[in-house]
C-alpha atoms as a PDB file:
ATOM      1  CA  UNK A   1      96.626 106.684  83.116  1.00  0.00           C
ATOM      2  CA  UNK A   2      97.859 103.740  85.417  1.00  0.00           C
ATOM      3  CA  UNK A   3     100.615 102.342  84.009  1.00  0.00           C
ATOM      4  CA  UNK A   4     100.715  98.697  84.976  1.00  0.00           C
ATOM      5  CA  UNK A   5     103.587  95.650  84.267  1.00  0.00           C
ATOM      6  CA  UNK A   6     102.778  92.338  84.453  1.00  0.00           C
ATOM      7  CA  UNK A   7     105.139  89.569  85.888  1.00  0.00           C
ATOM      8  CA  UNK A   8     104.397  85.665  85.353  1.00  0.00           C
ATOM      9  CA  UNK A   9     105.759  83.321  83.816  1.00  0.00           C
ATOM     10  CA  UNK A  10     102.622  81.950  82.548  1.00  0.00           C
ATOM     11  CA  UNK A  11     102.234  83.351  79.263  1.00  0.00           C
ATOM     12  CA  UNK A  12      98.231  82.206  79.918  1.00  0.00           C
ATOM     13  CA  UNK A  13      97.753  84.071  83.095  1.00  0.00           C
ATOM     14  CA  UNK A  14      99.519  87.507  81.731  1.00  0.00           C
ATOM     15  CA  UNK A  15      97.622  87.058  78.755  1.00  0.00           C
ATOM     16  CA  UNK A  16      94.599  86.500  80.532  1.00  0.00           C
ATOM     17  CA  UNK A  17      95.208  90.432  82.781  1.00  0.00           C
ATOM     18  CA  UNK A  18      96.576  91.971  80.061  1.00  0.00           C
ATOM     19  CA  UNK A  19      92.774  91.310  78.288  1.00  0.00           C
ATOM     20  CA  UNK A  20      90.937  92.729  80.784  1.00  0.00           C
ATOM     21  CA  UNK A  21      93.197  95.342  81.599  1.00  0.00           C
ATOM     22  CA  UNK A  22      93.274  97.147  77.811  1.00  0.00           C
ATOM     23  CA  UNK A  23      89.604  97.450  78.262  1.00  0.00           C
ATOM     24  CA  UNK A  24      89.777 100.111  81.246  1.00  0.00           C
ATOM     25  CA  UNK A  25      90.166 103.395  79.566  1.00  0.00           C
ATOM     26  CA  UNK A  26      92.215 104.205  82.661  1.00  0.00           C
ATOM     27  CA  UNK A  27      94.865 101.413  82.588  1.00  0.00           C
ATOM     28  CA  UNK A  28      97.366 100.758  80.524  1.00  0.00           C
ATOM     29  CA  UNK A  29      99.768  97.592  80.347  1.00  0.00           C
ATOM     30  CA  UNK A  30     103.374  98.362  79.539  1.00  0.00           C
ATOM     31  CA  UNK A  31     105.303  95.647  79.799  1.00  0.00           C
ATOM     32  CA  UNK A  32     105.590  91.735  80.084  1.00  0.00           C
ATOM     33  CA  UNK A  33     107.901  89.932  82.361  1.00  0.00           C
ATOM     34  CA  UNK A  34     108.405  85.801  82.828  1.00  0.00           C
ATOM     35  CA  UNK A  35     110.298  86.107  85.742  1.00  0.00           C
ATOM     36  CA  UNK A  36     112.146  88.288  88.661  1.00  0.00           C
ATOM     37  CA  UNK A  37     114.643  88.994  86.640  1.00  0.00           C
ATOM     38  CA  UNK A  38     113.075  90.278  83.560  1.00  0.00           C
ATOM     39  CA  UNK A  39     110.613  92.309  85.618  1.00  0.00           C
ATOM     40  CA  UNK A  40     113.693  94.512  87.683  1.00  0.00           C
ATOM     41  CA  UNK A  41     114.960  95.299  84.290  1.00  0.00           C
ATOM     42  CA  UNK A  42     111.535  96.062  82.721  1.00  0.00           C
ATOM     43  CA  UNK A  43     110.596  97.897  86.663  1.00  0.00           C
ATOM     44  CA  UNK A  44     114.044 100.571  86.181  1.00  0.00           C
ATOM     45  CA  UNK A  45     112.697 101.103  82.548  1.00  0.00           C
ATOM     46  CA  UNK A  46     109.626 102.007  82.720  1.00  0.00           C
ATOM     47  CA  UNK A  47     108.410 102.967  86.033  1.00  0.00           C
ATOM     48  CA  UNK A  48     105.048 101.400  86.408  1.00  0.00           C
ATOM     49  CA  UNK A  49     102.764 102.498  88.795  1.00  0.00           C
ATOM     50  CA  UNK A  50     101.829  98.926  89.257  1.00  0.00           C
ATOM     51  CA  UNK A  51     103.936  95.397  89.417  1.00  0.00           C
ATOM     52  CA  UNK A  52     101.666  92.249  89.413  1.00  0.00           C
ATOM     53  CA  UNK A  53     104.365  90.220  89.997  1.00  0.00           C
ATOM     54  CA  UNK A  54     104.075  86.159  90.461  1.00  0.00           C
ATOM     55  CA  UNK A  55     105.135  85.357  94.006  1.00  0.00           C
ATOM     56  CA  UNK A  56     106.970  81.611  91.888  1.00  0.00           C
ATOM     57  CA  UNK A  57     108.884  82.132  89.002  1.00  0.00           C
ATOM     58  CA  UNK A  58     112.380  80.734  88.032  1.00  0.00           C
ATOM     59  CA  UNK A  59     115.682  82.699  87.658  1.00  0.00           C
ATOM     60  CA  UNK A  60     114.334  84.641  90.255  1.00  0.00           C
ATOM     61  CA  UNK A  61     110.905  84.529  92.561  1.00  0.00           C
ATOM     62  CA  UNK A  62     108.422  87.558  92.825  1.00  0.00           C
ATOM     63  CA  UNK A  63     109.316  87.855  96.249  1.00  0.00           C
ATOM     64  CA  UNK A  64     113.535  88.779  95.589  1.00  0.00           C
ATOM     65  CA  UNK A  65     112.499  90.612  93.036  1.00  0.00           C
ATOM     66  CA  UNK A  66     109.912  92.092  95.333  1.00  0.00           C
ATOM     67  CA  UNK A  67     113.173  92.899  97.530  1.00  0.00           C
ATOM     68  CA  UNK A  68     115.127  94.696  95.427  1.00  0.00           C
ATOM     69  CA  UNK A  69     112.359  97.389  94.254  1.00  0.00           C
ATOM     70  CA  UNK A  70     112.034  98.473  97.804  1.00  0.00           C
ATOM     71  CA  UNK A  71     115.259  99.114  98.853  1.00  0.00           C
ATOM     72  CA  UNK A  72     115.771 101.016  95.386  1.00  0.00           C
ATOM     73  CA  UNK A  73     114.816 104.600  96.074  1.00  0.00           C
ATOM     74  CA  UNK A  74     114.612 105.835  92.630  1.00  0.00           C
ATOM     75  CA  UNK A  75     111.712 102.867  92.705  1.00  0.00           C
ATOM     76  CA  UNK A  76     109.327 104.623  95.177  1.00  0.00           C
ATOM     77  CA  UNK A  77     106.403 105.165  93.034  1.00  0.00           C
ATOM     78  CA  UNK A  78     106.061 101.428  91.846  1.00  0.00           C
ATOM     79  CA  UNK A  79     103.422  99.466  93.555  1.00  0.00           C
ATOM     80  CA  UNK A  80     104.121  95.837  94.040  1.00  0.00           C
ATOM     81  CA  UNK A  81     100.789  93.536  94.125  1.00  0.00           C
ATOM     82  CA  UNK A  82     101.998  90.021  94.277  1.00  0.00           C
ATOM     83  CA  UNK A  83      99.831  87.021  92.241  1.00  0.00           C
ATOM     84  CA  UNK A  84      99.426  84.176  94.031  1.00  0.00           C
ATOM     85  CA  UNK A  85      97.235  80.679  94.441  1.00  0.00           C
ATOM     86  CA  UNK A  86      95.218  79.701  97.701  1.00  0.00           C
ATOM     87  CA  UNK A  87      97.923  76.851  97.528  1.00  0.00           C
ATOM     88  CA  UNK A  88     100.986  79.136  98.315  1.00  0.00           C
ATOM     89  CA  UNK A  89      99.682  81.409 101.358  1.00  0.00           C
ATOM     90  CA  UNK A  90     102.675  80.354 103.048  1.00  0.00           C
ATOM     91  CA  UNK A  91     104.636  82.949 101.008  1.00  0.00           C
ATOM     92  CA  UNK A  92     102.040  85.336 101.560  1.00  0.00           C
ATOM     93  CA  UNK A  93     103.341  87.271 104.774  1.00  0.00           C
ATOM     94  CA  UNK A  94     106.709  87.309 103.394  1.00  0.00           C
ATOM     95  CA  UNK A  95     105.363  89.172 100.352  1.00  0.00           C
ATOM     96  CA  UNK A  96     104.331  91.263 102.811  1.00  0.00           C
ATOM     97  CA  UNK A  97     106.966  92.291 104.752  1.00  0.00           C
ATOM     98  CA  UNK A  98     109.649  92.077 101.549  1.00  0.00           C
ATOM     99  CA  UNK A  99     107.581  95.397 100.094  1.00  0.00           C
ATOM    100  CA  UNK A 100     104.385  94.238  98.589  1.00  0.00           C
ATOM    101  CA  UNK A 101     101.390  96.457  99.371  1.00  0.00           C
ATOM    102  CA  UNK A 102      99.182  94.262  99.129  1.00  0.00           C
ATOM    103  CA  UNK A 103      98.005  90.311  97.199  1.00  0.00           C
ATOM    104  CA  UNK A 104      95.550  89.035  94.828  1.00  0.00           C
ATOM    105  CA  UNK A 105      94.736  85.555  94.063  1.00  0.00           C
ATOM    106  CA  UNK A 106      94.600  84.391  90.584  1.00  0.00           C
ATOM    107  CA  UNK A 107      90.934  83.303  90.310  1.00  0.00           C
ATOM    108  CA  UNK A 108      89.845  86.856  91.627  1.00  0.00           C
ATOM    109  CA  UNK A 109      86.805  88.057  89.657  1.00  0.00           C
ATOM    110  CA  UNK A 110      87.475  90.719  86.688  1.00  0.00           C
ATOM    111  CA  UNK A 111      85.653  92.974  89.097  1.00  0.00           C
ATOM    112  CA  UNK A 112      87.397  92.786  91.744  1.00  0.00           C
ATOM    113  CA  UNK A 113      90.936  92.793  90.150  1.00  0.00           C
ATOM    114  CA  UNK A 114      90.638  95.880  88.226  1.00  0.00           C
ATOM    115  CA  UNK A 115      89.123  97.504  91.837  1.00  0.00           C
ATOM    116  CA  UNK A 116      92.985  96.116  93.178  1.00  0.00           C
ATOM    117  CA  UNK A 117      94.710  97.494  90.440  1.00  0.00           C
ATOM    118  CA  UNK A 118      93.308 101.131  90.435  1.00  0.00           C
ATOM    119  CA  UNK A 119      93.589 100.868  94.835  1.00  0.00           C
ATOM    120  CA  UNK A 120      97.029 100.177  94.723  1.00  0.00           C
ATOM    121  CA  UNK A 121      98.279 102.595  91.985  1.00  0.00           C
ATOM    122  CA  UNK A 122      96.967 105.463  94.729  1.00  0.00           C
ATOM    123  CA  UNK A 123      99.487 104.143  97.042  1.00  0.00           C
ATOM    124  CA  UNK A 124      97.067 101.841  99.113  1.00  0.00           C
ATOM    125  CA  UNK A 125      97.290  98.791 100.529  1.00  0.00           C
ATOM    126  CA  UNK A 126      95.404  95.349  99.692  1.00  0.00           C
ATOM    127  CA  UNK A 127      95.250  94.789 103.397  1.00  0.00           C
ATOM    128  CA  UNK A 128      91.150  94.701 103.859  1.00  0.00           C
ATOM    129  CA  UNK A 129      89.639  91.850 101.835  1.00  0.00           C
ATOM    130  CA  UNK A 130      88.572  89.008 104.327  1.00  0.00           C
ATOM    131  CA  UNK A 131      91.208  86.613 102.915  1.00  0.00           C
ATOM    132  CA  UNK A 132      94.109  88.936 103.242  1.00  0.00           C
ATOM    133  CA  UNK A 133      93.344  89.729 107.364  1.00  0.00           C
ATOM    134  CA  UNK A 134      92.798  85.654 107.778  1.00  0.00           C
ATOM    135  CA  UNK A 135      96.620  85.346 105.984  1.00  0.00           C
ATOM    136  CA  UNK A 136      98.136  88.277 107.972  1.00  0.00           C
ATOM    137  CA  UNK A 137      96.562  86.834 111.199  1.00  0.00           C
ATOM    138  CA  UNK A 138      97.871  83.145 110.793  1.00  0.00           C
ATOM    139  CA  UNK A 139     101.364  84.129 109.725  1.00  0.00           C
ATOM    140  CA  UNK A 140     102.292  87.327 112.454  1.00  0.00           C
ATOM    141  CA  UNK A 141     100.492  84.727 115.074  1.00  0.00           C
ATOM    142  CA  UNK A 142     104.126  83.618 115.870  1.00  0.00           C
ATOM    143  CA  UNK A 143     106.747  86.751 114.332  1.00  0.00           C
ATOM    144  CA  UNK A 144     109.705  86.420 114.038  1.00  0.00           C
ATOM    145  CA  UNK A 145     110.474  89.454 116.209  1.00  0.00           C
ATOM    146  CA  UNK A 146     108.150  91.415 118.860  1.00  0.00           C
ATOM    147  CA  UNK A 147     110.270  93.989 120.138  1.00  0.00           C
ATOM    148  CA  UNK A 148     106.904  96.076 120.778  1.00  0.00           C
ATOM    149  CA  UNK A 149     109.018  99.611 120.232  1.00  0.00           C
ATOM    150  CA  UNK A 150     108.511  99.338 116.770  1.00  0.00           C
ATOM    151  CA  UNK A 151     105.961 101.891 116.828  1.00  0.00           C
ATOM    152  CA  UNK A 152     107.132 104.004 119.837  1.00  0.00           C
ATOM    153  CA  UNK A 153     107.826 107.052 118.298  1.00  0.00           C
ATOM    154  CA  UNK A 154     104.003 107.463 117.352  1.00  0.00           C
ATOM    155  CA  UNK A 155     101.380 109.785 118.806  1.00  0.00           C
ATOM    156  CA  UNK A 156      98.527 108.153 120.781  1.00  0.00           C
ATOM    157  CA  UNK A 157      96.026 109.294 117.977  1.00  0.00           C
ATOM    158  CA  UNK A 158      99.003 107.821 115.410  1.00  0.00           C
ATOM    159  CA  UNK A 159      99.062 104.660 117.192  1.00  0.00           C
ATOM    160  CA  UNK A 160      95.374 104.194 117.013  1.00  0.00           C
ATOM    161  CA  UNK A 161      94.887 105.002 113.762  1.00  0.00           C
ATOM    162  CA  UNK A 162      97.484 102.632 112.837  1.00  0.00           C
ATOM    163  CA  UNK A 163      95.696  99.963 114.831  1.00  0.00           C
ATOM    164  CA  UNK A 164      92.728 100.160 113.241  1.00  0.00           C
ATOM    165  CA  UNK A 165      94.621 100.303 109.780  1.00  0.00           C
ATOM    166  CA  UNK A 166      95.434  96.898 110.909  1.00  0.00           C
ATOM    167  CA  UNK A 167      92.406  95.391 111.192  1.00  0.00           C
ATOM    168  CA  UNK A 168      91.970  96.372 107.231  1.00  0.00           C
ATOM    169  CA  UNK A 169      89.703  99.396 107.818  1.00  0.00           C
ATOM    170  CA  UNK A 170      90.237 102.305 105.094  1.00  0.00           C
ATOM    171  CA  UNK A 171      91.004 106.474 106.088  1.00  0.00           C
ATOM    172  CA  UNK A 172      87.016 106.401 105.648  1.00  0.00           C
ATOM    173  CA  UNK A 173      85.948 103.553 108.121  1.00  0.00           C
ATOM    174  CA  UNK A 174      89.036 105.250 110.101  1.00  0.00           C
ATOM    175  CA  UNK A 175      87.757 108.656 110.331  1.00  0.00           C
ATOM    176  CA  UNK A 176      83.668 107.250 111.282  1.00  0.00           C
ATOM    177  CA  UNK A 177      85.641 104.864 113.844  1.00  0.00           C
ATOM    178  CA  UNK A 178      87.793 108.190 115.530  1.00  0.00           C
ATOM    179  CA  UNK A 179      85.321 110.809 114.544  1.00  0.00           C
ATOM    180  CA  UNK A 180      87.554 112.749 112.577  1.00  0.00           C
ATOM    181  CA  UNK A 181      87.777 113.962 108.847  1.00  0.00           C
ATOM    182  CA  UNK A 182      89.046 111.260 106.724  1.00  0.00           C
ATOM    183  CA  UNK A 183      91.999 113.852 105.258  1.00  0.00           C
ATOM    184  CA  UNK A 184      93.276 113.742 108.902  1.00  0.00           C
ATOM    185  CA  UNK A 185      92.809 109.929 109.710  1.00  0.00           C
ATOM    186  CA  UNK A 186      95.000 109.711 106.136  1.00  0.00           C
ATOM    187  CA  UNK A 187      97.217 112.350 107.719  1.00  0.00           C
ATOM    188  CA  UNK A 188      98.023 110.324 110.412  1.00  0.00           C
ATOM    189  CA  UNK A 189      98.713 107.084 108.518  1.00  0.00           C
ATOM    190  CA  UNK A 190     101.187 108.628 106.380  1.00  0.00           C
ATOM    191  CA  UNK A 191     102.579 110.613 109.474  1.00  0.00           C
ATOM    192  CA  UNK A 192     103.181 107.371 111.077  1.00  0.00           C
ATOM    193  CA  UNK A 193     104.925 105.833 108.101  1.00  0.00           C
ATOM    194  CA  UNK A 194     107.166 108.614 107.848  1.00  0.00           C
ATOM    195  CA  UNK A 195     108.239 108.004 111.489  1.00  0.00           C
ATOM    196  CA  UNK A 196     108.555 104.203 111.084  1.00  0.00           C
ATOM    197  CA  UNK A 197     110.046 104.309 107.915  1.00  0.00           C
ATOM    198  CA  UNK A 198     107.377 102.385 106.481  1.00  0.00           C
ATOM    199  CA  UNK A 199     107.379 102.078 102.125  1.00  0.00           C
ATOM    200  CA  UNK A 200     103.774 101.799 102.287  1.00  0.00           C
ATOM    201  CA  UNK A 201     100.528 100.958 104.497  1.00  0.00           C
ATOM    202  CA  UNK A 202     100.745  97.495 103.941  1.00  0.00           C
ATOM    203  CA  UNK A 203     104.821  97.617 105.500  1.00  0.00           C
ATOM    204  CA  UNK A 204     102.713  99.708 108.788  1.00  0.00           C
ATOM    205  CA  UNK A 205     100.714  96.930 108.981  1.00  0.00           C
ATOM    206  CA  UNK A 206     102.892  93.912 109.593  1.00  0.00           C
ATOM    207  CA  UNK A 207     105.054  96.432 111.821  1.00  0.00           C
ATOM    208  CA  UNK A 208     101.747  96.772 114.156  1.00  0.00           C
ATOM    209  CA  UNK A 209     101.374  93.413 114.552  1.00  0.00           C
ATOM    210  CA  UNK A 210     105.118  92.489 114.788  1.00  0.00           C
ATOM    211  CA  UNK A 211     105.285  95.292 117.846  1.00  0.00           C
ATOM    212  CA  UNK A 212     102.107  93.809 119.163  1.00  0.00           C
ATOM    213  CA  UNK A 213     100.007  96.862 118.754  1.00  0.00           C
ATOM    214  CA  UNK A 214      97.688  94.397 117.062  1.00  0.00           C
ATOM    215  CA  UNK A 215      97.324  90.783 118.317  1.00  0.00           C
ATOM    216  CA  UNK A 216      96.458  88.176 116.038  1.00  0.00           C
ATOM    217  CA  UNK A 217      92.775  87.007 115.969  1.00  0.00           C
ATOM    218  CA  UNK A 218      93.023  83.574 117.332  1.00  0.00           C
ATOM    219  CA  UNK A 219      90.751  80.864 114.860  1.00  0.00           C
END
């Protein structure tokens, strides 16, 4: 069962998820927040497997709250997806890099939401939908940082799997890309993490492009 707490303060919008979320026999909504607050009390509680956390709230905004669940170790297992509007995707990269796996916006179809929901609680990133790579490239077009040793402890094989990680391919499309088995294309993703210290793929990805093993697409 994935275990899933909601964060908006739109009592609408979570009532709206939480609807088609009790339908899946698979998914199960614990929990209510209407703000960043609320949702780091309700997040040490209960453990979800999944946040869907608004990235503007008051007392405090999805992406603090964002901040604190990834520097909390005893937090690991929670999956932060952060809710946003196409009128807000300046916020969207630092969702990213605060801890976030991945984004959705809020007039995603049922579909597609509940496909989100059940990709992030197996620890994968959001990072492939057209949308998300047009974000990621507009906002790591100018970093704040491109040291470029970021990922220098990697493997050549590492380093290329990250790459095309990047570029929002999946271990599948990875392994058919490398000609390898997709167990050791998600081998060395999560080898790579380890060494970078990465919480999750999404975190590898804006580290790629911050080092400059990925350059932006330009428009």
């Amino acid at each position: 069962m994935i275990r899933v707490l909601l964060v908006d303060d739109q009592p609408l919008i979570r009532s709206g998820f939480r609807v088609l979320l009790d339908l899946e026999d698979d998914i199960e909504v614990i929990a209510e927040a209407a703000n960043g607050q609320e949702c780091l009390a309700l997040v040490k509680e209960h453990l979800p497997d999944v946040a869907l956390i608004d990235i503007q709230m008051p007392v405090m905004d999805g992406i603090q709250a964002t901040r604190h669940i990834a520097a909390d170790p005893a937090l690991a297992g929670v999956h932060v997806v952060m809710l946003t509007n196409y009128g807000m995707d300046e916020y969207v990269f630092d969702a990213l890099r605060a801890g976030a796996a991945g984004f959705l916006v809020k007039d995603i179809v049922p579909e597609d939401f509940l496909h989100a929901v059940r990709v992030a609680a197996r620890g994968d990133a959001l990072l492939a939908p057209a949308i998300t790579r047009k974000l990621i490239d507009r906002y790591v077009a100018q970093p704040p940082a491109r040291t470029g040793n970021g990922l220098k402890e990697l493997t050549s094989r590492e380093r290329e799997a990250v790459a095309l990680a990047a570029q929002g391919l999946s271990n599948d499309e990875i392994a058919d890309r490398l000609v390898i088995s997709p167990s050791t294309a998600k081998t060395h993703i999560n080898r790579a993490m380890s060494k970078v210290h990465a919480r999750d793929r999404a975190q590898l990805v804006v580290l790629a492009y911050e080092s400059g093993l990925v350059a932006p697409r330009s428009s």
